[in-house]
Protein backbone atom coordinates (compact mmCIF):
# COMPACT_ATOMS: atom_id res chain seq x y z
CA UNK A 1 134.39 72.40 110.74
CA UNK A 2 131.31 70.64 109.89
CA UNK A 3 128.44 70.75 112.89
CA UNK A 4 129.90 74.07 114.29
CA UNK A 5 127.48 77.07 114.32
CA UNK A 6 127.88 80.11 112.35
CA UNK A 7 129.18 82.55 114.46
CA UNK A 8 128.38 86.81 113.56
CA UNK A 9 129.80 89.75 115.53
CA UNK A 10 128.23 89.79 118.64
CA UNK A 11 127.57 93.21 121.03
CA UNK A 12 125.27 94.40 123.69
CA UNK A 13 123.51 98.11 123.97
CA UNK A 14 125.45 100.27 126.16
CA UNK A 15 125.47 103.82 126.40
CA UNK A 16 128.67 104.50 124.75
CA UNK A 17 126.72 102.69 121.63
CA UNK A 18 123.86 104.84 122.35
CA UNK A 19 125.49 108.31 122.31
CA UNK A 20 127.39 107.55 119.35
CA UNK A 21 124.23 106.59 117.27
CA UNK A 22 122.71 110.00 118.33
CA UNK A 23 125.56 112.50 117.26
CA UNK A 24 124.51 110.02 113.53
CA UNK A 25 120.76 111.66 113.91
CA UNK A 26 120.13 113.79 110.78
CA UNK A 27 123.23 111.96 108.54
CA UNK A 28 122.62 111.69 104.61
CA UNK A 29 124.35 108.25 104.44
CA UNK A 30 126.44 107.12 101.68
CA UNK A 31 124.30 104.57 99.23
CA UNK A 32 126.41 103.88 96.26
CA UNK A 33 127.51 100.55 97.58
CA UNK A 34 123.66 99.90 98.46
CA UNK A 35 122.11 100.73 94.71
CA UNK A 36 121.06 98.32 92.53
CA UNK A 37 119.67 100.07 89.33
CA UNK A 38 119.86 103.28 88.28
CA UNK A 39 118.26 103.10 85.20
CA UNK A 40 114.81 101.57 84.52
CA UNK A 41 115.77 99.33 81.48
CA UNK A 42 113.07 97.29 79.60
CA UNK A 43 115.01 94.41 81.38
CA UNK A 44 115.83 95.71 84.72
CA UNK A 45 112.17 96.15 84.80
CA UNK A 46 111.76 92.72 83.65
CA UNK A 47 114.06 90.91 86.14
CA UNK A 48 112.43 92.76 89.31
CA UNK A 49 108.80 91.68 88.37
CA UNK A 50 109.98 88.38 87.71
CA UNK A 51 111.32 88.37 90.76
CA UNK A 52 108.27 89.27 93.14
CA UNK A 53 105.86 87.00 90.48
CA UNK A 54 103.97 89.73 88.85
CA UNK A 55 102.93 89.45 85.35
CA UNK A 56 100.97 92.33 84.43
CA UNK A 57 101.27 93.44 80.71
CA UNK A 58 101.30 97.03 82.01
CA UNK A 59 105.25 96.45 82.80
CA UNK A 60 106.84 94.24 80.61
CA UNK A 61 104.53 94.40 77.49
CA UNK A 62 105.71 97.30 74.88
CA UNK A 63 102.39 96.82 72.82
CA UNK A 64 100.18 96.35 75.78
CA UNK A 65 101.37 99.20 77.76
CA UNK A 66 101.35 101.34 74.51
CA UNK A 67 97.58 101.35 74.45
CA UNK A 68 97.55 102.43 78.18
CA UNK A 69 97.41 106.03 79.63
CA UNK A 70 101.19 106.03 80.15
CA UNK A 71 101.61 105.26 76.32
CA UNK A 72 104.83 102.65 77.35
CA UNK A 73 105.98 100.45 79.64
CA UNK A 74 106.23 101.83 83.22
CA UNK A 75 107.65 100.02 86.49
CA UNK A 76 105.65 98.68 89.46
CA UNK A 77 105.59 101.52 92.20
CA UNK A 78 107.84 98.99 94.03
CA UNK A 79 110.77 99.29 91.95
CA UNK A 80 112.30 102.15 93.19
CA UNK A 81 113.24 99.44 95.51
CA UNK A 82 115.38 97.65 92.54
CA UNK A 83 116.98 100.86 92.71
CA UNK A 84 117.85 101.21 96.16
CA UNK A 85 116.08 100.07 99.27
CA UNK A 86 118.47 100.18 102.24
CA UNK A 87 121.76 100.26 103.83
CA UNK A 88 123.42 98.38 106.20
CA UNK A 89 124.32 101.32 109.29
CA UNK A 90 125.60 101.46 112.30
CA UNK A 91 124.71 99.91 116.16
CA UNK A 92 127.94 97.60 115.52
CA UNK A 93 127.48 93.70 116.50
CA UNK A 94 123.45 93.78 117.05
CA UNK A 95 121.16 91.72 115.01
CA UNK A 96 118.61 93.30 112.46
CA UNK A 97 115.17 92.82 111.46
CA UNK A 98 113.45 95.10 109.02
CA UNK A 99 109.98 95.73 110.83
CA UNK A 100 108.02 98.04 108.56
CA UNK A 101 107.65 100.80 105.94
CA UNK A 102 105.40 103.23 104.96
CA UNK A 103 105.58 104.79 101.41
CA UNK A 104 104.14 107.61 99.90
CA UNK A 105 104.20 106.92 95.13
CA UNK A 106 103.65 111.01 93.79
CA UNK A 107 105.25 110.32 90.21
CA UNK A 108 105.56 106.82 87.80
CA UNK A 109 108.97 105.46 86.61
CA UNK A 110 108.91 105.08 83.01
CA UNK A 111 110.89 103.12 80.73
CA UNK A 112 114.16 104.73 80.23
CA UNK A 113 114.11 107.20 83.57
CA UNK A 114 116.75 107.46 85.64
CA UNK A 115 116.52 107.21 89.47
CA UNK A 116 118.54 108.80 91.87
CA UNK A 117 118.00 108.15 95.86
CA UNK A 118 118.87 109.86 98.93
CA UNK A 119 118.79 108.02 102.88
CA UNK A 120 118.21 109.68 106.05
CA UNK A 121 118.94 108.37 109.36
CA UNK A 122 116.04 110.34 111.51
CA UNK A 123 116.22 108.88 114.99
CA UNK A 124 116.05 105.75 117.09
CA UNK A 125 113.45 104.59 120.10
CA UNK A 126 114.64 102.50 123.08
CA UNK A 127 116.15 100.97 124.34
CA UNK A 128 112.91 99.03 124.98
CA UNK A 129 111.76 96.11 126.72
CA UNK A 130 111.48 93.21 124.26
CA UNK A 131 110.06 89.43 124.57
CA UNK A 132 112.16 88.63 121.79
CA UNK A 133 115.93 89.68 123.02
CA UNK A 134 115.14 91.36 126.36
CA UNK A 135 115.86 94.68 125.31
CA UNK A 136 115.63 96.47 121.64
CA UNK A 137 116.26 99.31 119.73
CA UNK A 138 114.08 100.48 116.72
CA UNK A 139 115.68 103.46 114.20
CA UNK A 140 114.17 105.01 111.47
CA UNK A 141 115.46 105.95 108.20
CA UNK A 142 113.54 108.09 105.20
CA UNK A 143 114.47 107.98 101.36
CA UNK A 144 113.25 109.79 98.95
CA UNK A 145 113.58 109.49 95.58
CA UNK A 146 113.86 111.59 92.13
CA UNK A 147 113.92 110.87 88.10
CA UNK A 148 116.33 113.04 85.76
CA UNK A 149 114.18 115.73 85.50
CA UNK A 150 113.83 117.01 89.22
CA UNK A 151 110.93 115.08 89.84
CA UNK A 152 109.93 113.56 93.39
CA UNK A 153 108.90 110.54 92.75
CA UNK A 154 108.55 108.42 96.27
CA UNK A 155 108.96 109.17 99.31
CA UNK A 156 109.51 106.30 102.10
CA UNK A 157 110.30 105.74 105.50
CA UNK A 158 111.17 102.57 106.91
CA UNK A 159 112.26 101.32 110.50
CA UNK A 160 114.51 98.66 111.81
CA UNK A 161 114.57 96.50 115.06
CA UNK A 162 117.76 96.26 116.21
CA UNK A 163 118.98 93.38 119.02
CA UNK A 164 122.21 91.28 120.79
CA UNK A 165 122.13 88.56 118.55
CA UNK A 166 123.16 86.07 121.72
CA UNK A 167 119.77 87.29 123.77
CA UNK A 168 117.57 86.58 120.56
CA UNK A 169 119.10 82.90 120.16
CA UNK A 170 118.87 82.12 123.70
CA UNK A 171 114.85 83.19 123.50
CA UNK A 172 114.58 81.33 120.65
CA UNK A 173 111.54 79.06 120.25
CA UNK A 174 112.39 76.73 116.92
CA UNK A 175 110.26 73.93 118.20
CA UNK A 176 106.76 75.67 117.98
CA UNK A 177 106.17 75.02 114.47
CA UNK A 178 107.03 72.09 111.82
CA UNK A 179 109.30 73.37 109.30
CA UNK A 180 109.48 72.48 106.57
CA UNK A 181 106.01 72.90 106.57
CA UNK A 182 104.20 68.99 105.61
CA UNK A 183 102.26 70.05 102.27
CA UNK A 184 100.28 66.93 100.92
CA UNK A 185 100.07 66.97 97.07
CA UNK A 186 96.30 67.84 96.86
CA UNK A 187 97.33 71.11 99.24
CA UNK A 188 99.95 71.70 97.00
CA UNK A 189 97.98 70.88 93.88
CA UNK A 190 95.19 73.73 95.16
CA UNK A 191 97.56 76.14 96.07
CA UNK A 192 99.06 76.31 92.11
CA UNK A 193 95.88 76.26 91.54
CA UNK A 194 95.37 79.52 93.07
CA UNK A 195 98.42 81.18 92.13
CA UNK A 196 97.06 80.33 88.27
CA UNK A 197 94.07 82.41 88.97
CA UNK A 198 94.99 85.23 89.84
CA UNK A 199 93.39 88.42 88.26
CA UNK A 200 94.83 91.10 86.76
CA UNK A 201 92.66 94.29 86.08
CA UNK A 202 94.12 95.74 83.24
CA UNK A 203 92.72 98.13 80.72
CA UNK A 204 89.05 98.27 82.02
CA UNK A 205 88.83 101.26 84.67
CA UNK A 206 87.68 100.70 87.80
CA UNK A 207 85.36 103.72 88.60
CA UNK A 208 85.39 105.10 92.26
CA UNK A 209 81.87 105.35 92.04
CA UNK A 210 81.75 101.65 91.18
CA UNK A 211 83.48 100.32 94.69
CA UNK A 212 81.62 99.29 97.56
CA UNK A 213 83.20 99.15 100.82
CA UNK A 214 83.40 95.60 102.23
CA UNK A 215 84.26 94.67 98.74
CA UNK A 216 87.18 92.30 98.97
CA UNK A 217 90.38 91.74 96.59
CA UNK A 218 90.91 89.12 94.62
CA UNK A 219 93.70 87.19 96.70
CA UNK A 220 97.18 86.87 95.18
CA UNK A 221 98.96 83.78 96.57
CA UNK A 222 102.68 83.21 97.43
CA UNK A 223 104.38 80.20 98.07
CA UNK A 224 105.37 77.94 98.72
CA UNK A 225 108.65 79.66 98.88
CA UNK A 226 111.34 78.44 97.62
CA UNK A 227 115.35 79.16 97.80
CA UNK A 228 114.93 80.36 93.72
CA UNK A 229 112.59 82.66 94.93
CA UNK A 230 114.97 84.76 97.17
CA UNK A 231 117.43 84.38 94.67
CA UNK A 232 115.23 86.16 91.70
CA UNK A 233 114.64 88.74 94.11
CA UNK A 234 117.96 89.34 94.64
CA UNK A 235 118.30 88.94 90.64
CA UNK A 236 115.85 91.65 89.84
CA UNK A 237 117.24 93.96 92.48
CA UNK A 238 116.46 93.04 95.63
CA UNK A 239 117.68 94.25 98.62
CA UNK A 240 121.16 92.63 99.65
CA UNK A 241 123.02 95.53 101.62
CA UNK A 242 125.55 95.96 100.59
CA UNK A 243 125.19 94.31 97.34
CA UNK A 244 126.14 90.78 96.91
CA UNK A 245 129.99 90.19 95.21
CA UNK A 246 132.15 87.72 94.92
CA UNK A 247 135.63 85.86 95.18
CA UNK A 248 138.68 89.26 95.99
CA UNK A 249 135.68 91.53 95.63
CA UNK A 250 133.76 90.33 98.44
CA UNK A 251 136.69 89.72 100.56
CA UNK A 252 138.16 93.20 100.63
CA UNK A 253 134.75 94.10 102.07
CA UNK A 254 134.99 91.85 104.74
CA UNK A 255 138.10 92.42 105.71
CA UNK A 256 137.20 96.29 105.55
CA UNK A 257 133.51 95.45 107.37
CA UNK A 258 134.10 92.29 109.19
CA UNK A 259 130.31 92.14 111.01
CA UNK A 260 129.22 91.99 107.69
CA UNK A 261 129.94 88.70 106.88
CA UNK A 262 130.25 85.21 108.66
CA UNK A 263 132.15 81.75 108.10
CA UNK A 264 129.54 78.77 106.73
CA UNK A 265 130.59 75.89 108.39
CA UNK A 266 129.64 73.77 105.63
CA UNK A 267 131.29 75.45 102.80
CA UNK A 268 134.00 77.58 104.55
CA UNK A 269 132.97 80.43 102.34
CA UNK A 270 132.44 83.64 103.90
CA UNK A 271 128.70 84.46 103.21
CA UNK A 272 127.34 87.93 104.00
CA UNK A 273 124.90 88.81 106.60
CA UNK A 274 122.35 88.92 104.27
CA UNK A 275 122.38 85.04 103.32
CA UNK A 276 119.93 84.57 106.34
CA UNK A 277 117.10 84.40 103.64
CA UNK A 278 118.33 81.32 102.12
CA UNK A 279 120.85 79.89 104.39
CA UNK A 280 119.82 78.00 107.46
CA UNK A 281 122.42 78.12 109.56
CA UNK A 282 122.81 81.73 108.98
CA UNK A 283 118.72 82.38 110.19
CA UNK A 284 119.59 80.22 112.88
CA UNK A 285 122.44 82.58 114.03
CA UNK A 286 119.86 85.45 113.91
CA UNK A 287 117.64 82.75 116.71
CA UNK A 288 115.27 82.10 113.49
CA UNK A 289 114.33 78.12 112.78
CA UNK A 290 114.47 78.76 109.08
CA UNK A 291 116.04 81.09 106.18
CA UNK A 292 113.07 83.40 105.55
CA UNK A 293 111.70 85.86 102.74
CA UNK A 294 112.34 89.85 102.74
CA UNK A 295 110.11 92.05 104.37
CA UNK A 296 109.95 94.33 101.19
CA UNK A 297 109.83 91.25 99.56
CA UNK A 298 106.32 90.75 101.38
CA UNK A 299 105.32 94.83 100.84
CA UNK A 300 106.56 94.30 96.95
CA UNK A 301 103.75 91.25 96.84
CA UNK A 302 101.08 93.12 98.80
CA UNK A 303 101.33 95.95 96.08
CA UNK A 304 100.93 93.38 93.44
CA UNK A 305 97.53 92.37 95.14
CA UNK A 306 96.53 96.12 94.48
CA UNK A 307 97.62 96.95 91.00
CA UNK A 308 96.28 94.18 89.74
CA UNK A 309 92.70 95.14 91.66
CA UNK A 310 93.11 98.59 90.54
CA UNK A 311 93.70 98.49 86.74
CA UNK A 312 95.93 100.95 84.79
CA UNK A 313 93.99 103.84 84.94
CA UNK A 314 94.13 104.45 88.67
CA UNK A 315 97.18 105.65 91.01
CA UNK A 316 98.56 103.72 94.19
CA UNK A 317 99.29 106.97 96.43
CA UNK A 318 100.35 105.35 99.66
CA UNK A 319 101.53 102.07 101.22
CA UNK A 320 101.93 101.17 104.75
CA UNK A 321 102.99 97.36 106.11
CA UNK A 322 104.03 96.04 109.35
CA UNK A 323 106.15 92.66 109.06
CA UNK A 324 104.66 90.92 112.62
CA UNK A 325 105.97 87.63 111.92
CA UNK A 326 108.63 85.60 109.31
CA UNK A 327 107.63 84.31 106.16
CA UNK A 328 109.90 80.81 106.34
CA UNK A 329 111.20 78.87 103.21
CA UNK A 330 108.08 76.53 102.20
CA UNK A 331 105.90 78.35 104.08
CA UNK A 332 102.66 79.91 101.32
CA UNK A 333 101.02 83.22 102.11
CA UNK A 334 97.58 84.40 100.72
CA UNK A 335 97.48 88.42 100.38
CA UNK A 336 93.98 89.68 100.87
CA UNK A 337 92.46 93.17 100.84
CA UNK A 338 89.49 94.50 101.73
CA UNK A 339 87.93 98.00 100.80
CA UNK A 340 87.02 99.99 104.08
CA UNK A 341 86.92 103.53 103.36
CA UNK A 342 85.58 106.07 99.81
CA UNK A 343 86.72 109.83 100.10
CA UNK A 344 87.95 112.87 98.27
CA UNK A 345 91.21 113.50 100.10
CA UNK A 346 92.73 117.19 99.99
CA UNK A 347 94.57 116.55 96.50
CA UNK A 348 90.94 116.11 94.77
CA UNK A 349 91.46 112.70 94.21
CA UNK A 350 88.87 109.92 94.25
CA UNK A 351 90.53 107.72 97.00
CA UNK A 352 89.46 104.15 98.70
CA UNK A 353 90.90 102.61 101.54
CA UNK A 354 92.26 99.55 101.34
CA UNK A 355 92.98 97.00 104.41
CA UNK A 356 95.45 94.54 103.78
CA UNK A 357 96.72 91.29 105.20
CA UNK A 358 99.16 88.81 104.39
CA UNK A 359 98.20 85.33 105.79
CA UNK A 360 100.16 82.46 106.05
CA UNK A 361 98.98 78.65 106.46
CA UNK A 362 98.86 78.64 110.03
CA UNK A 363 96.35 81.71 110.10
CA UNK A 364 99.15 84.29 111.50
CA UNK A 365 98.86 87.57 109.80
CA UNK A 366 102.35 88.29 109.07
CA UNK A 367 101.61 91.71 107.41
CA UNK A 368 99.08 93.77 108.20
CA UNK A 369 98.65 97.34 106.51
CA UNK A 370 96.73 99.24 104.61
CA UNK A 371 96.80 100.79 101.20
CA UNK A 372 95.34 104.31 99.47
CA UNK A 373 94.46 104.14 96.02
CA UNK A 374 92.83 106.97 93.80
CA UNK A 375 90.53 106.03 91.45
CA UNK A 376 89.08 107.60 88.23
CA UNK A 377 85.69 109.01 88.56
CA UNK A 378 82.64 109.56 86.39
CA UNK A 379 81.93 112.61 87.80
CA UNK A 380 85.65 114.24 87.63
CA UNK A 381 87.03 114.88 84.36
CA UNK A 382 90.69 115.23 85.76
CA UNK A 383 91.79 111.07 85.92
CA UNK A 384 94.16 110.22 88.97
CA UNK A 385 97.10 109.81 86.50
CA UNK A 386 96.52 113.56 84.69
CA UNK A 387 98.50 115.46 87.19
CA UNK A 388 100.84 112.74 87.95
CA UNK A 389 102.13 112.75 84.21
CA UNK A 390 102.56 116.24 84.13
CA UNK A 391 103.40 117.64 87.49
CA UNK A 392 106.99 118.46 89.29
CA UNK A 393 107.88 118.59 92.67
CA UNK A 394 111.25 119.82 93.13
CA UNK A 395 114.19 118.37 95.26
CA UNK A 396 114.22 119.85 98.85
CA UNK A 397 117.47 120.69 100.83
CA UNK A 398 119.54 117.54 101.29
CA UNK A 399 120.92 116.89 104.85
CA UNK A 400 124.66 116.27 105.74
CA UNK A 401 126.22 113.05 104.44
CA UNK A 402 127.92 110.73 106.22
């Protein structure tokens, strides 16, 4: 079997595909086999930040985070993807990307809370014209999210690119870059050296009427990545739809969901579709050169680049990243941010702008987004985290499920 190539379920678009995707508009799915934590345990926090690289105190650090204005450890806004992120859904045989997500943080998970999570199918574009597989399809999801007492905590919608696997391999370019990349030890030896010195804001507010816009972010650096680092991901929570099992467990899936898994040549294991971020030959079945990173992966790093700016006392109130372009195993990517916009948005909070990028060593922007982030003020006695510690919003009407 060795030197075959991995072969995956294989379709095209066709109406019949098409009209049976659009009765699915509106459909709570089903997410139990999709959720990763339900509870936000000292060491499920621990595992996910661990995973993404982030060391602030204000997660992980009982007497740290005591001092703070939560008065205990919370989680990063990102881990209500630890929780759950996605789920693998219909448009049977075609490839997958995840190309985006926009997310909206209204309460904090603290230590202990429970989090339950809701998905959405809302509707589908296309199909579209593509340089990448000739034609595409792009469907969006939303998920919101709630702790034990009622409380809406995120809400967040994300979209998918959907594509005939064949089309995408036969466009395939794996020629136009050097992979992996060549890294000299003094490139290597900076780069650790910029990962070291990374900033974390901490305890010391950062006053809205201290920013200036143009001001820029202290970069935090990624890279370059490694197969461990997809696996910690995956080990704090990340997003492996459905979640990753083993030996008869595994198997009865397949057998039940064959598209969701594929033959390695070089092992004869059945590996799941998922393994395309650390198996080569699996990326390569997708028409990618390379296993490559998450794209909440990416987001969950571009959010560390603003907490840490931000500091504890603040609140990161929205989110938004496109994933342009694929983060490849030892590829390094610097996250940068720049302030472009002050304003009191209709909430009464003390808000700034931020522009993000995510650049990689060859200069391509591979996420570009933007992130809102209120402040505390000197001039406004009620601080960005007042109403969030205290407010509820309830649970709306949930859809059908499917």
């Amino acid at each position: 079997m060795a030197g075959k190539k991995v072969k995956m379920a294989e379709a095209r678009i066709n109406q019949e595909m098409i009209e049976g995707m659009r009765a699915k508009l509106g459909t709570k799915l089903r997410i139990d086999d999709s959720t990763h934590n339900e509870y936000a345990t000292r060491m499920a926090i621990l595992k996910f930040t661990h995973g993404i690289g982030d060391k602030n105190p204000l997660w992980t650090d009982g007497v740290y985070a005591s001092k703070s204005p939560y008065g205990g450890i919370v989680a990063p806004p990102s881990f209500i993807w630890a929780c759950f992120a996605q789920v693998q859904f219909g448009w049977r045989g075609l490839g997958g990307f995840h190309a985006g997500c926009d997310v909206e943080f209204l309460k904090p998970v603290c230590l202990g809370d429970k989090i339950t999570a809701e998905c959405v199918f809302k509707s589908f574009e296309g199909p579209k014209k593509s340089g990448f597989a000739e034609e595409t399809i792009i469907d969006h999801f939303e998920n919101q999210y709630w702790n034990q007492r009622g409380d809406l905590i995120a809400r967040y919608h994300w979209w998918i690119v959907r594509f005939a696997r064949a089309k995408a391999q036969q466009k395939a370019d794996r020629n136009s870059i050097e992979l992996p990349h060549p890294w000299t030890d003094e490139q290597l030896a900076k780069i650790e050296d910029e990962i070291l010195s990374e900033e974390i804001r901490g305890a010391v507010p950062r006053y809205w009427e201290d920013v200036d816009i143009g001001e820029e972010l202290k970069p935090v650096v990624k890279g370059p990545l490694g197969t461990t680092d997809e696996v910690a991901y995956i080990i704090g929570g990340g997003v492996p739809i459905p979640r990753m099992a083993a030996h008869g467990v595994s198997l009865r899936a397949y057998r039940k969901h064959p598209a969701w898994a594929f033959r390695d040549p070089s092992t004869y294991a059945l590996e799941p579709i998922f393994a395309v971020h650390y198996n080569k030959q699996a990326a390569n079945a997708m028409g990618q050169p390379q296993a490559y990173d998450v794209g909440l992966q990416r987001h969950c790093w571009g959010i560390h680049l603003v907490t840490n700016w931000m500091g504890d006392d603040a609140w990161l109130k929205r989110s938004y990243a496109e994933y342009r372009k694929f983060v490849y195993l030892s590829d390094v990517v610097w996250l940068k941010g720049k302030v472009i916009k002050k304003y009191i948005d209709d909430d009464g909070d003390y808000c700034v702008e931020i522009e993000r990028h995510a650049v990689n060593q060859r200069g391509e922007d591979v996420m570009p987004g933007f992130a809102i982030v209120a402040l505390p003020s000197k001039e406004n006695r009620i601080a960005p985290l007042d109403t969030r510690l205290r407010s509820k919003i309830k649970n709306p009407a949930s859809p059908k499920t499917e």
